[in-house]
Structure formats: structure tokens, C-alpha cells
N, C-alpha and C. Protein backbone atom coordinates (compact mmCIF):
# COMPACT_ATOMS: atom_id res chain seq x y z
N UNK A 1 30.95 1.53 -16.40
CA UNK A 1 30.50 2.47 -15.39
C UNK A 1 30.01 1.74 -14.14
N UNK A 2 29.27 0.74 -14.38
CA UNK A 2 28.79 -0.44 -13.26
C UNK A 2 29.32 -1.59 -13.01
N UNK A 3 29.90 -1.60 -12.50
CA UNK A 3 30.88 -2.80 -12.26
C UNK A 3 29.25 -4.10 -11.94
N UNK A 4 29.95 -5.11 -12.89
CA UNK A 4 28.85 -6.38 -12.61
C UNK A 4 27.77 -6.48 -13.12
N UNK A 5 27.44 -4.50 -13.91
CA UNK A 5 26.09 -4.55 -14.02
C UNK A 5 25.85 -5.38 -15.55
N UNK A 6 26.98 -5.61 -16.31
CA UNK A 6 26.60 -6.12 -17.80
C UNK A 6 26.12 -7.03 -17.88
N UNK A 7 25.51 -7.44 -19.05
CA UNK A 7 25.06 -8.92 -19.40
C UNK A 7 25.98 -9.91 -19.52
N UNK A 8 27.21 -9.43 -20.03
CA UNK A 8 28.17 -10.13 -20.82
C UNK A 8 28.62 -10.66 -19.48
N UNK A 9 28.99 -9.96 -18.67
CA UNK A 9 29.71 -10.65 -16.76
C UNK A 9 28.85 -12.01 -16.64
N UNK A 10 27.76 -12.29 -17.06
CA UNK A 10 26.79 -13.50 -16.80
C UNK A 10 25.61 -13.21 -15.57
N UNK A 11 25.41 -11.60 -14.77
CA UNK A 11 24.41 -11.54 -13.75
C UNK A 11 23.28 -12.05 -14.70
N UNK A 12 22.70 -12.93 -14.14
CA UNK A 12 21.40 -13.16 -14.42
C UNK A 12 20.16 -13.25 -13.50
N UNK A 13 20.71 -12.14 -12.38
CA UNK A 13 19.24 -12.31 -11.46
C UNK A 13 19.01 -10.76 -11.42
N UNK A 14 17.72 -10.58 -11.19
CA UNK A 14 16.70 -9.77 -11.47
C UNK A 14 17.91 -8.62 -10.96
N UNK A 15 17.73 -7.18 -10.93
CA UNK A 15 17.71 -6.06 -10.05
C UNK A 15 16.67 -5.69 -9.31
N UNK A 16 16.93 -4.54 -8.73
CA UNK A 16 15.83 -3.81 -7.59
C UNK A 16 14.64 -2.82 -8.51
N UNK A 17 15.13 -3.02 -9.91
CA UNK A 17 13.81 -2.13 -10.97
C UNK A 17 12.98 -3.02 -11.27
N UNK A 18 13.00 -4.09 -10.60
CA UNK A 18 11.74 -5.18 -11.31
C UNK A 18 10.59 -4.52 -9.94
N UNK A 19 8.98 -4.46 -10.37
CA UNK A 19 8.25 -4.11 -9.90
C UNK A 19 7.14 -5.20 -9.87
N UNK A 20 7.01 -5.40 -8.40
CA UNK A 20 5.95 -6.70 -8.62
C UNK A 20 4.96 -6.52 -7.76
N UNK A 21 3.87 -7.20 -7.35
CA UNK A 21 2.57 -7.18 -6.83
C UNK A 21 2.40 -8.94 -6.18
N UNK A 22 2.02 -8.37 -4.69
CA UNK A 22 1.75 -10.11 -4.06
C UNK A 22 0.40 -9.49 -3.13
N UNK A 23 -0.52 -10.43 -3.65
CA UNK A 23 -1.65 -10.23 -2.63
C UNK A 23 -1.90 -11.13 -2.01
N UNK A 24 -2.49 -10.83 -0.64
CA UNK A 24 -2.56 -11.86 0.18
C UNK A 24 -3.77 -11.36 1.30
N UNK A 25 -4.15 -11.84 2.32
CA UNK A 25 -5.01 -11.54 3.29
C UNK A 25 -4.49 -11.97 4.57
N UNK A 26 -3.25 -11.45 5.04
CA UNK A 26 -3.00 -11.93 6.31
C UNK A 26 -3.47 -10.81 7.45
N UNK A 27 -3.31 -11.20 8.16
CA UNK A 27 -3.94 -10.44 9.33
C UNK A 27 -2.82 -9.62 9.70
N UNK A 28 -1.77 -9.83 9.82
CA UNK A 28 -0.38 -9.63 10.25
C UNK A 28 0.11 -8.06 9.30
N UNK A 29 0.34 -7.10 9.71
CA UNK A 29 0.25 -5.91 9.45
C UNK A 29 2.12 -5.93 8.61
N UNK A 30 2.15 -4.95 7.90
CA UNK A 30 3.85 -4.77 7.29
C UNK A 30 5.01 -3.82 7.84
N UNK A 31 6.04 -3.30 8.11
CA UNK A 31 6.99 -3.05 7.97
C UNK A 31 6.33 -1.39 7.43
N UNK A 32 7.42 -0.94 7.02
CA UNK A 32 7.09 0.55 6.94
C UNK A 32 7.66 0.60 5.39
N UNK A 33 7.54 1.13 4.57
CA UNK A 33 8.25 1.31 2.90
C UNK A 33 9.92 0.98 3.62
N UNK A 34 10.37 0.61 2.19
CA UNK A 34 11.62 0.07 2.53
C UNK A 34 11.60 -1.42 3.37
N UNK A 35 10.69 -2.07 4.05
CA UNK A 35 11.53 -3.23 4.71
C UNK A 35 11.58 -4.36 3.99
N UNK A 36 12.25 -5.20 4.45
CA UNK A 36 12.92 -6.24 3.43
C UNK A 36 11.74 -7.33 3.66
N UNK A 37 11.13 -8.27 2.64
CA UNK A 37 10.43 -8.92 2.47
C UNK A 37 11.06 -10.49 1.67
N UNK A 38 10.86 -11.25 2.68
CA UNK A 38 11.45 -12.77 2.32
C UNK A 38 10.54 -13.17 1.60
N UNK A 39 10.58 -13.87 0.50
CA UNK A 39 9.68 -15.14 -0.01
C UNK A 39 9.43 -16.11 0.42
N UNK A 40 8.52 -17.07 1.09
CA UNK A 40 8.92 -18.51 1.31
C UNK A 40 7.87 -19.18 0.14
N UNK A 41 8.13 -20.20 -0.20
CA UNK A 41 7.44 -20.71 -0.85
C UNK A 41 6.81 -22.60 -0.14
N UNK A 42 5.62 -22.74 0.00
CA UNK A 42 5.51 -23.45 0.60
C UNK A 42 5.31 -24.92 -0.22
N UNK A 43 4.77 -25.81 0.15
CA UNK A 43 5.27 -27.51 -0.19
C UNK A 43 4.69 -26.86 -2.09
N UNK A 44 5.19 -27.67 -2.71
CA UNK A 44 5.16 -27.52 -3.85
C UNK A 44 5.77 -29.12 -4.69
N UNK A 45 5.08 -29.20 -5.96
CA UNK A 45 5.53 -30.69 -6.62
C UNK A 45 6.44 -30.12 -7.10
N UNK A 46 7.06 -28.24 -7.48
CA UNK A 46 8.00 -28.30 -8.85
C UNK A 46 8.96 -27.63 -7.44
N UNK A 47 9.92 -28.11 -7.63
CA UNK A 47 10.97 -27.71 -6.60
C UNK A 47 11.86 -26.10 -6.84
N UNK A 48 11.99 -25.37 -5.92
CA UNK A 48 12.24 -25.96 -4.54
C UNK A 48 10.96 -25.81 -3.90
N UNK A 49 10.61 -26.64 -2.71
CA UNK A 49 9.72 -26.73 -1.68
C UNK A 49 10.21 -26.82 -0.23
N UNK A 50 8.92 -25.68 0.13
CA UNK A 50 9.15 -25.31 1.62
C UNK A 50 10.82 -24.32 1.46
N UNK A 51 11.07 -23.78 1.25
CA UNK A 51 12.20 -22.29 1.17
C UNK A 51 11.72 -21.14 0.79
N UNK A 52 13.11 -20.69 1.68
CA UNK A 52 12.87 -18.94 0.84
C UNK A 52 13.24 -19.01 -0.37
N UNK A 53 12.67 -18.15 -1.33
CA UNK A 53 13.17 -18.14 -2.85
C UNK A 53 13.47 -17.09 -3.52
N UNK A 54 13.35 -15.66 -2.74
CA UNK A 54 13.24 -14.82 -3.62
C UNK A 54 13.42 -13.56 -1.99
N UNK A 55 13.73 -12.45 -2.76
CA UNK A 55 13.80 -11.30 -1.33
C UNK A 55 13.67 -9.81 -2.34
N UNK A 56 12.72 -8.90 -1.56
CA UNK A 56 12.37 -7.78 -2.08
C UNK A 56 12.37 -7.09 -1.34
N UNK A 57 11.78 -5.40 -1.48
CA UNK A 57 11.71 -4.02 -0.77
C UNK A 57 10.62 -3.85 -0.61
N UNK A 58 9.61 -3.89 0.38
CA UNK A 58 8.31 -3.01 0.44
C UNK A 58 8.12 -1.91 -0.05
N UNK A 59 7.73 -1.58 -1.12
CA UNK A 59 7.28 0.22 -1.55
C UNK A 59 6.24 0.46 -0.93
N UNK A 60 5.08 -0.43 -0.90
CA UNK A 60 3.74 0.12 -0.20
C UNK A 60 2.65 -0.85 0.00
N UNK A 61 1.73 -0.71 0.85
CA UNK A 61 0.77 -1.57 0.77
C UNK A 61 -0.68 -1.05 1.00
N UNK A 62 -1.37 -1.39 0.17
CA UNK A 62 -3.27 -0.75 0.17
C UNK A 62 -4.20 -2.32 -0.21
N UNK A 63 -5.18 -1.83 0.89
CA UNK A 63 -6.23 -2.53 0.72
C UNK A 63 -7.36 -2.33 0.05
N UNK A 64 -8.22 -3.39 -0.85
CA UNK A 64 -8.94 -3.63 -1.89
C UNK A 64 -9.81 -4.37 -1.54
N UNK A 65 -11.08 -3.81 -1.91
CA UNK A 65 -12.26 -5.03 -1.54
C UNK A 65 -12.80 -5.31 -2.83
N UNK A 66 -12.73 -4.87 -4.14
CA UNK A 66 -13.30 -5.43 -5.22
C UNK A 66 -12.35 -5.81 -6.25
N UNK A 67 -13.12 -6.35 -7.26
CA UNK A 67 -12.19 -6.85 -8.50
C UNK A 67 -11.99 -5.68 -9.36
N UNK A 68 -12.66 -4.25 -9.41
CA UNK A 68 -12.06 -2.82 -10.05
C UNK A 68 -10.86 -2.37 -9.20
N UNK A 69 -11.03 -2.70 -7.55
CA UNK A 69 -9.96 -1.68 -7.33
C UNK A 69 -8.69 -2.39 -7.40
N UNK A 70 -8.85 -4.24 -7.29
CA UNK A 70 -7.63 -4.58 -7.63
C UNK A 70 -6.83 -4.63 -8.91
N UNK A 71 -7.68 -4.31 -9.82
CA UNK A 71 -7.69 -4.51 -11.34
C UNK A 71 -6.58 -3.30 -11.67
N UNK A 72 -7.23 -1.90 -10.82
CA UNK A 72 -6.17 -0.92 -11.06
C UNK A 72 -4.50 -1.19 -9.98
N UNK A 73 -4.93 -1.74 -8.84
CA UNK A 73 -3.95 -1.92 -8.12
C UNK A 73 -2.67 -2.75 -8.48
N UNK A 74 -3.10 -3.55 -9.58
CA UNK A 74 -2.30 -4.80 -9.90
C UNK A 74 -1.96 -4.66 -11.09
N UNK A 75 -2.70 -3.60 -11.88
CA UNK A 75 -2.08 -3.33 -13.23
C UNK A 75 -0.57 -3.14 -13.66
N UNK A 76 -0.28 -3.86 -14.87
CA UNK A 76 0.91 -3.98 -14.91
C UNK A 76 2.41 -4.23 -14.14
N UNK A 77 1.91 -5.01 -13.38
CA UNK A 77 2.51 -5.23 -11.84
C UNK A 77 2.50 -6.42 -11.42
N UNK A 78 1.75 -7.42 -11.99
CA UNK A 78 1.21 -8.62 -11.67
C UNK A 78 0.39 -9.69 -12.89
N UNK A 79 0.66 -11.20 -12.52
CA UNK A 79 0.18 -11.97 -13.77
C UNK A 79 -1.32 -12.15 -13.29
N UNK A 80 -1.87 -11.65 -12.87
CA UNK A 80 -3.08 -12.66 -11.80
C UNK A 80 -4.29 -12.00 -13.37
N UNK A 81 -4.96 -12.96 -13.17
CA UNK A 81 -6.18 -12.84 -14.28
C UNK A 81 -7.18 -12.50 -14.02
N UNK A 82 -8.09 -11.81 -15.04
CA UNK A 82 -9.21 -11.84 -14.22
C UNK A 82 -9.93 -12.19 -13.45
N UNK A 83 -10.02 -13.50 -13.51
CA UNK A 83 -10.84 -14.58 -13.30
C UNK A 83 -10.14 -14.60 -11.68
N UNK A 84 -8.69 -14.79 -11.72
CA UNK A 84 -8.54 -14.92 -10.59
C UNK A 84 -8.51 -14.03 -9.29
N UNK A 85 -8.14 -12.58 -10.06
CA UNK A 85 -8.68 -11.18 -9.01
C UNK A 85 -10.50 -11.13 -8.74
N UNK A 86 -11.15 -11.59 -9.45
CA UNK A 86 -12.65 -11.93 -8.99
C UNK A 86 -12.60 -13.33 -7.78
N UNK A 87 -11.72 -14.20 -7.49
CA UNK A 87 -11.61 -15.18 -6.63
C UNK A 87 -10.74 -14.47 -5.10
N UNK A 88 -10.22 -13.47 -5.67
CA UNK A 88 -9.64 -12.70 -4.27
C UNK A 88 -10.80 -11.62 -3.84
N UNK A 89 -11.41 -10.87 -4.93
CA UNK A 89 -12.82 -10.36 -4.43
C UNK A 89 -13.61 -11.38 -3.85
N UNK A 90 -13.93 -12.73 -4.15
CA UNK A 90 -14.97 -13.57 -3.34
C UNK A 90 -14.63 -13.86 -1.77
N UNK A 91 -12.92 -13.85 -1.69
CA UNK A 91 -12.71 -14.04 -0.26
C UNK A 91 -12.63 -13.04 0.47
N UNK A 92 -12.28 -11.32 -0.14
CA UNK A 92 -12.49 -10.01 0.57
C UNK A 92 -13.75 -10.46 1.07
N UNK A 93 -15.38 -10.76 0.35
CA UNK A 93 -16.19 -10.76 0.81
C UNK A 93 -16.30 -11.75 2.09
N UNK A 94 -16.49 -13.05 1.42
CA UNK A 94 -16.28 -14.05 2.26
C UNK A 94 -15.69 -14.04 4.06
N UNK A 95 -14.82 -13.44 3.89
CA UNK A 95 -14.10 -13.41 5.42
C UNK A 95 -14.08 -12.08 6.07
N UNK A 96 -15.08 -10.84 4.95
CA UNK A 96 -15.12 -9.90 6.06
C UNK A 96 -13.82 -8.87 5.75
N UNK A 97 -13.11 -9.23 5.11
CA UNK A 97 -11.66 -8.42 4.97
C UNK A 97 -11.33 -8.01 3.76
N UNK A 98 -10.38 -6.96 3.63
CA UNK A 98 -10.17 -6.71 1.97
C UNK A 98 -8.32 -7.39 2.27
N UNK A 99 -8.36 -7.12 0.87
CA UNK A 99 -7.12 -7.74 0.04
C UNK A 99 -5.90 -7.23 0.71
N UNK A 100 -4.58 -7.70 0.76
CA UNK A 100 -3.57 -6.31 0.86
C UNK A 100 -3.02 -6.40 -0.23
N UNK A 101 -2.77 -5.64 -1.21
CA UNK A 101 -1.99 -5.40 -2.08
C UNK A 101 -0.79 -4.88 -2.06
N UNK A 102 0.67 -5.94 -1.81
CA UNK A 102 1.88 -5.43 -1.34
C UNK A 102 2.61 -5.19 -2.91
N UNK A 103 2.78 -4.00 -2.95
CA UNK A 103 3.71 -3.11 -4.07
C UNK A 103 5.46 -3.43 -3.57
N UNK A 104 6.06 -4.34 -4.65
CA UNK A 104 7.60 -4.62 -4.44
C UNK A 104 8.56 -4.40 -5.03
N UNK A 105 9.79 -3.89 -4.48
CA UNK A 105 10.85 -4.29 -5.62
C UNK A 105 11.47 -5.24 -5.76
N UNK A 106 11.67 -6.38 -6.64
CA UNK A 106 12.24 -7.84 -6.52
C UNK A 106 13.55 -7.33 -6.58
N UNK A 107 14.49 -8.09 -5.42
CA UNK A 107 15.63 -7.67 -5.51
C UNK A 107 16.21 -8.47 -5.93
N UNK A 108 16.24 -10.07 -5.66
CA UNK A 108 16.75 -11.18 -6.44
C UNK A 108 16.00 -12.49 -5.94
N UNK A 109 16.22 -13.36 -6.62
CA UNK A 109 16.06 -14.48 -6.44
C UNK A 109 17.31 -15.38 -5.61
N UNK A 110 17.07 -16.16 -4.42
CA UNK A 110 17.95 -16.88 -3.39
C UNK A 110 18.39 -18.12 -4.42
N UNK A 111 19.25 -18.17 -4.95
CA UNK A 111 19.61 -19.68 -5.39
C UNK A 111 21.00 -19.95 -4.80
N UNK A 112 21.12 -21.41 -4.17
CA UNK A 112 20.31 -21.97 -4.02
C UNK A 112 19.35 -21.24 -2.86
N UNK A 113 18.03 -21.95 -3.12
CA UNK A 113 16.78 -21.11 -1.99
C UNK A 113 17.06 -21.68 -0.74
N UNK A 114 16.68 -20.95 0.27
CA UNK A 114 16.80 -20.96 1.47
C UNK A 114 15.80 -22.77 2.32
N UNK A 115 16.12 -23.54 2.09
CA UNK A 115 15.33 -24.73 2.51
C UNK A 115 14.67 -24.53 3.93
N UNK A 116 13.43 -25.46 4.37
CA UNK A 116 12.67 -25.33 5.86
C UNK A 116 14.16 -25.75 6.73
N UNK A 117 14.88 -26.90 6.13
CA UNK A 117 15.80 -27.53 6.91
C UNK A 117 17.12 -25.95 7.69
N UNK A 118 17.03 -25.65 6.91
CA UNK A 118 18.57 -24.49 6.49
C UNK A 118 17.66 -23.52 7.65
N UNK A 119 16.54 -23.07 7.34
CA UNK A 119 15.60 -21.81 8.24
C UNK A 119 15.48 -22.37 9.55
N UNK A 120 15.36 -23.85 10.07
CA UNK A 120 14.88 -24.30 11.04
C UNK A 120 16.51 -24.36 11.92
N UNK A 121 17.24 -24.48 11.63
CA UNK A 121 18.77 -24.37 11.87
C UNK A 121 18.97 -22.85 12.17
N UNK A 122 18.53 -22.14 11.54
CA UNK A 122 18.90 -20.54 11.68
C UNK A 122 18.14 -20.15 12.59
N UNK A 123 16.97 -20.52 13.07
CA UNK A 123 15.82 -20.09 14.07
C UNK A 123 15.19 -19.24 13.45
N UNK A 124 14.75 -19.52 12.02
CA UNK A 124 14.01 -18.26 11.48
C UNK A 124 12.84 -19.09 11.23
N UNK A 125 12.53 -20.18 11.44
CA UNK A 125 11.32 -21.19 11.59
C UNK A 125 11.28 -21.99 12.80
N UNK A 126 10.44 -21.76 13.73
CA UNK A 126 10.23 -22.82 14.92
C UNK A 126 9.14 -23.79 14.81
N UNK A 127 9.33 -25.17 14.43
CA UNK A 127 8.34 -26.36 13.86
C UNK A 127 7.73 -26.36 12.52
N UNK A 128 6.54 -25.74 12.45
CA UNK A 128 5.83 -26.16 10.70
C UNK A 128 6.05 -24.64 10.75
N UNK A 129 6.07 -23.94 9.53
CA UNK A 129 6.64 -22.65 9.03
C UNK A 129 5.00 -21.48 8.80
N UNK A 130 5.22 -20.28 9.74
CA UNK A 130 3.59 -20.28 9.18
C UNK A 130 3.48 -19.72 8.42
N UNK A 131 2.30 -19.64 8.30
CA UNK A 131 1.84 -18.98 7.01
C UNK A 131 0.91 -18.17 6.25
N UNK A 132 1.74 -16.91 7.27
CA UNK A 132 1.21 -15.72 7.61
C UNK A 132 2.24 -14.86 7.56
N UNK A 133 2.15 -13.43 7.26
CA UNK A 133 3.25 -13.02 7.36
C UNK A 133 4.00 -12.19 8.70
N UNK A 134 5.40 -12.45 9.12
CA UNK A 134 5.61 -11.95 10.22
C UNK A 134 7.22 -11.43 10.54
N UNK A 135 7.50 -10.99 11.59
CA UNK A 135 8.44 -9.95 11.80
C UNK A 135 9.66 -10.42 12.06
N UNK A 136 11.01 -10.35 11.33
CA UNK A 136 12.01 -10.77 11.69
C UNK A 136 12.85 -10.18 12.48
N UNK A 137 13.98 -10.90 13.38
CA UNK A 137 14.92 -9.53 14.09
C UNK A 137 15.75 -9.16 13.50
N UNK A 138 16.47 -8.45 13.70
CA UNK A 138 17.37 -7.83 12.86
C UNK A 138 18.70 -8.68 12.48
N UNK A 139 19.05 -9.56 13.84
CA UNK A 139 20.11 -10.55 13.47
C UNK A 139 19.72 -11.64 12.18
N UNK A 140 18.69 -11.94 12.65
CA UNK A 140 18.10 -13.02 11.62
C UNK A 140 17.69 -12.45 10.02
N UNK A 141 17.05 -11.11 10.09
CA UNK A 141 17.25 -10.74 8.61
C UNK A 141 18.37 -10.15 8.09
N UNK A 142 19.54 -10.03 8.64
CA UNK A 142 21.56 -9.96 8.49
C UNK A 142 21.61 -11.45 8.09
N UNK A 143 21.11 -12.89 9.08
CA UNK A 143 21.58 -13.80 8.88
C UNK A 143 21.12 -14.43 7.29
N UNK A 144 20.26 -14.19 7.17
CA UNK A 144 19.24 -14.46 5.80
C UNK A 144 20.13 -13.79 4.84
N UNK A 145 20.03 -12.59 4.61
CA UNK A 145 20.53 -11.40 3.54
C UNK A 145 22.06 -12.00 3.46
N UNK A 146 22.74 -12.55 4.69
CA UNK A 146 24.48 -13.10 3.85
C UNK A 146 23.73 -14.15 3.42
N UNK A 147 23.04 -15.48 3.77
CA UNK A 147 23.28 -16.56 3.08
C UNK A 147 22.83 -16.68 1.80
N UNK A 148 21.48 -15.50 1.61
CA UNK A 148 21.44 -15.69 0.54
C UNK A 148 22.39 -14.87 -0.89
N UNK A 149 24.04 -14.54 -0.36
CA UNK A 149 24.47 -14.55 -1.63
C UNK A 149 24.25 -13.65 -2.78
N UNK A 150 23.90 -12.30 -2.50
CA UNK A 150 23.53 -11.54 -3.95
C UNK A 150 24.20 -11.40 -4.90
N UNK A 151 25.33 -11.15 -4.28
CA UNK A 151 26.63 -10.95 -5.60
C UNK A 151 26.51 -9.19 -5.28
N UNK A 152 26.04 -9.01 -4.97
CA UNK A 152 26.56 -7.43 -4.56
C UNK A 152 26.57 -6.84 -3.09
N UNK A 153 26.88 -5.74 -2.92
CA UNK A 153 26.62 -5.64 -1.43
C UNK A 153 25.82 -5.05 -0.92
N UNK A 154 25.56 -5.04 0.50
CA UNK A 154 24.34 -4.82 1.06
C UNK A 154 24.70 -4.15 2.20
């Protein structure tokens, strides 16, 4: 009935029903439900480092200032531990700001991932990559979405 969709074909990267949770505190506001959300992953000892790695769907995003409301926000949605949603409550406090809790659909994983070298060539990074989140144009998230290869179409 689904062309590609079997196991047996060999897809082995995620679909768009995987549901995930990324919190973060950027200042930098999101996209509207639906926009496409790059991964980068920054310097790292287990490779890859400094690339995109991964690309999802915005479903939604709400802000959290304690370790109850992230506790419900992140439920079943996310690996983060207690211990460590009480360390994102210390910096809500700390800096004055609450959490954002971005609700995703993982659409796949980029392999190979998108390198700083490969992004800095595309103009989707100008010098050190920041690291914060921010707005792509439309050519550049077309240019991203072919290289990274889904195996289906878009």
C-alpha cells in the first residue's frame, strides 16, 4: 500500500510519527506550527561535529518556568531526567526567563549530516555557527531539504 514504507525495503530512518521535545532558552522567537526545524549539533568528541543532523516539524511551542510544568510538558516526549529538568528550572530562574519547550515531529535523520564546512559553502553559516536559534530563507531551507536526501519526497 506504501511504497518504501516496509521494513523489509531496509528504510531505517525515523518517520514524521516520532514525537520529540527540545528545550532550550533562546531569545530568538519560532516559525508558526508546521515550520521546518534543522538540527545542528555543535563541537562534540562522538562524531559528527559541528553539522546538521537531524530535521523536524514544529507542532508547538510553550513556555515553562518550573520543574512541574516541565515535567508535564516533556512527558513522554523526552529523555531529560529529573535531575536535569530541575537544572533548566535553575536557569528559568537564574536569567529571568522561562524555558521554551519546542513540541516536534522528527522527520529524519541527515546522513551523511550536514558538516560546518558543507553549511559554510551553502551560506547557511557565516563564520562560527550561532547558537541560537534563527530564520532561514526559503532558498536555503529548499537548499538544505535536497541535500539532505530523505528518500522520499518533499
Amino acid at each position: 500500500m506504501f511504497s518504501g514504507a516496509s521494513r523489509a525495503e531496509g528504510i531505517t530512518r525515523p518517520g514524521n510519527t516520532i514525537r520529540k521535545v527540545y528545550l532550550c532558552q533562546a531569545q530568538s522567537n519560532l516559525g508558526p506550527p508546521g515550520s521546518v526545524l534543522f538540527f545542528y549539533k555543535g563541537v562534540s568528541k562522538d562524531p559528527p561535529s559541528q553539522a546538521i543532523t537531524a530535521l523536524g516539524i514544529l507542532e508547538s511551542m510553550t513556555l515553562a518556568g518550573s520543574k512541574r510544568e516541565l515535567m508535564q510538558l516533556t512527558g513522554g516526549r523526552s529523555v531529560y531526567s529529573e535531575e536535569e529538568l530541575e537544572e533548566w528550572e535553575q536557569k528559568a530562574k537564574d536569567k529571568g526567563r522561562p524555558v521554551k519547550v519546542i513540541n516536534y515531529l522528527l522527520v529524519s535523520y541527515i546522513e551523511p549530516a550536514v558538516s560546518i564546512d558543507e553549511l559554510k559553502t551553502m551560506g547557511v553559516v557565516r563564520g562560527h555557527p550561532q547558537q541560537s536559534i534563527y530564520k532561514l530563507s526559503h532558498d536555503l531551507i529548499a537548499r538544505l531539504i535536497e541535500r539532505a536526501d530523505l528518500e522520499f519526497e518533499v
